[in-house]
Protein backbone atom coordinates (compact mmCIF):
# COMPACT_ATOMS: atom_id res chain seq x y z
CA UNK A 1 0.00 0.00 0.00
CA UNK A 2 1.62 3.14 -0.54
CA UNK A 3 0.87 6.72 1.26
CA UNK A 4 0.88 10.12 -0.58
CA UNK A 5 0.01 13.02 1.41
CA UNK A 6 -0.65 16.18 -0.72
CA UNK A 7 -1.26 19.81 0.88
CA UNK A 8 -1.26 22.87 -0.31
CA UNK A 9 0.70 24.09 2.48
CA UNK A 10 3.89 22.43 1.67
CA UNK A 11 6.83 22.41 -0.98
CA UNK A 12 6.39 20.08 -4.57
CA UNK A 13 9.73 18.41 -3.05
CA UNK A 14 9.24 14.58 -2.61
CA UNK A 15 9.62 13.61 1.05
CA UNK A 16 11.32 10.70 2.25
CA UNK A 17 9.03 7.84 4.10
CA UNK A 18 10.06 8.68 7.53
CA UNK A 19 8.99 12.31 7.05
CA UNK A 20 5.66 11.41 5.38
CA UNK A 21 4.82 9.48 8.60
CA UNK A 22 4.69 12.42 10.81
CA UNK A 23 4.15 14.59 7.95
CA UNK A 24 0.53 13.16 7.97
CA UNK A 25 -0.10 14.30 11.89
CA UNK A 26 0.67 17.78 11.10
CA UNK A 27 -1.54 20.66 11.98
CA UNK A 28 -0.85 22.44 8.63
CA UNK A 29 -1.87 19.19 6.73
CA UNK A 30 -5.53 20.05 6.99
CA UNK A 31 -5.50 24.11 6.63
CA UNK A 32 -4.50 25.15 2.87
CA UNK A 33 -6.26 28.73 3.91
CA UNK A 34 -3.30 29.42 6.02
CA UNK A 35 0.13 30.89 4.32
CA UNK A 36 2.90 28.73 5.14
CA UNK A 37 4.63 30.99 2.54
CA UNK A 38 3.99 34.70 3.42
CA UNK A 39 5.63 37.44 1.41
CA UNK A 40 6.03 39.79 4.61
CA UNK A 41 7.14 38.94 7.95
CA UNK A 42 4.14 40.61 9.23
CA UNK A 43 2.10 38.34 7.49
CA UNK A 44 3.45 35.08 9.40
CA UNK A 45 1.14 35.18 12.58
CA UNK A 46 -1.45 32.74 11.81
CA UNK A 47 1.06 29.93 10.41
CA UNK A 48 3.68 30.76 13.69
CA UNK A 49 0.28 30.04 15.79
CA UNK A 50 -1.09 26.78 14.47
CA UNK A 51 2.71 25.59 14.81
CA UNK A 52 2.62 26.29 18.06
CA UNK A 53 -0.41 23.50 18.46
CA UNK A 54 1.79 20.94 16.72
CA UNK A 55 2.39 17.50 17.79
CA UNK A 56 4.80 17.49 15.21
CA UNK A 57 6.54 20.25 15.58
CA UNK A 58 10.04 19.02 16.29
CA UNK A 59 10.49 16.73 13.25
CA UNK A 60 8.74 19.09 11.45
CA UNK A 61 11.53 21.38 12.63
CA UNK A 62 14.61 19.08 11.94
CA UNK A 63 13.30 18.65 8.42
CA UNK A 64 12.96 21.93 7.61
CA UNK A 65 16.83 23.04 8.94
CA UNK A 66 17.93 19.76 7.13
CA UNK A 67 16.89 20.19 4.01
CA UNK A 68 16.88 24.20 4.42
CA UNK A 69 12.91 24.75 3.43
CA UNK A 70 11.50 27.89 2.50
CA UNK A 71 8.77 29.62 4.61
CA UNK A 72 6.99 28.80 7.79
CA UNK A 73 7.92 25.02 9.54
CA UNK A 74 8.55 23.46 13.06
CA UNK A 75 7.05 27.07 14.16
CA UNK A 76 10.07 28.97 12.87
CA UNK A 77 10.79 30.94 9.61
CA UNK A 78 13.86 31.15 7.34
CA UNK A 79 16.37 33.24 9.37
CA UNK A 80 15.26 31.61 12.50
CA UNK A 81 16.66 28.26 10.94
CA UNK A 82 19.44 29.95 9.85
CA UNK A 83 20.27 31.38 13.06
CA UNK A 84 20.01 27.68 14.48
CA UNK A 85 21.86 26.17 12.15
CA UNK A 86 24.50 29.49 12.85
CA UNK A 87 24.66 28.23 16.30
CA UNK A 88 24.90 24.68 15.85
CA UNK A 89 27.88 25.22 13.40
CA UNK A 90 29.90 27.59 16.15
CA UNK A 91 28.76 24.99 19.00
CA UNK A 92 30.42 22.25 17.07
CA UNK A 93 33.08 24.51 16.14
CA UNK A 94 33.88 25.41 19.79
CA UNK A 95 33.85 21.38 21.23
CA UNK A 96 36.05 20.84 18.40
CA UNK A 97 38.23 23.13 18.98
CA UNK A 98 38.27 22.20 23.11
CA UNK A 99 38.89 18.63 22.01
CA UNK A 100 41.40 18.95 19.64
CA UNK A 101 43.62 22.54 19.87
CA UNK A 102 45.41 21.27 17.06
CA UNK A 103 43.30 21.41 14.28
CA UNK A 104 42.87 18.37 13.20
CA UNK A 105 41.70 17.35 9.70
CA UNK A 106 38.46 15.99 11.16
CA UNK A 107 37.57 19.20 13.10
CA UNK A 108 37.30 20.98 9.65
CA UNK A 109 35.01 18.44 8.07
C-alpha cells in the first residue's frame, strides 16, 4: 500500500518515508487557507500560531533546517533556521576546537 500526502501548504519536493509518517499528523496538513509561505514577515502570525499546536513540531523542525525549506515550519521561519543552524555550526566549532587545539583534519570536516 503506498501513502501520498498532498497539501497545499507544503513544498512540490518529494519527502522521504520517515517524514511522510509524521508529515501526515501535522496541523498544517488540513489548513491550505493558512500561508505557510507569506511574502512579509508581518504576514506570518497565523502559520507561527497553528505551529505552536503541533504534535509534530520538532520533526517538522529538523526537516525543515535539514533540508533548508523555505517559509513557515517546526514554528520557525527562514532566518530563524538559519540562526540555528549558525549556532549549531559555532557549537560544534567550539567542542572541536576544546577537544582537539590542534586542528585536526576531522575538526574541519
Amino acid at each position: 500500500m503506498t501513502m501520498t500526502i498532498t497539501t497545499s501548504v507544503r513544498p512540490e519536493s518529494q519527502p522521504s518515508s520517515g517524514a511522510r509518517a509524521w508529515m501526515g499528523r501535522a496541523a498544517c496538513a488540513t489548513r491550505p487557507d493558512i500561508d505557510f509561505f507569506p511574502e512579509e514577515p508581518d504576514s506570518e502570525g497565523p502559520a507561527l500560531r497553528l505551529c505552536g499546536t503541533c504534535p509534530v513540531r520538532l520533526p517538522c523542525l529538523e526537516h525543515a533546517i535539514a533540508h533548508r525549506e523555505l517559509g513557515i515550519w517546526g514554528g520557525t521561519n527562514e532566518g530563524e533556521r538559519r540562526r540555528i543552524r549558525l549556532r549549531s555550526l559555532t557549537s560544534s566549532v567550539s567542542r572541536c576546537l576544546r577537544w582537539h587545539p590542534s586542528l585536526t583534519p576531522s575538526c574541519t570536516t
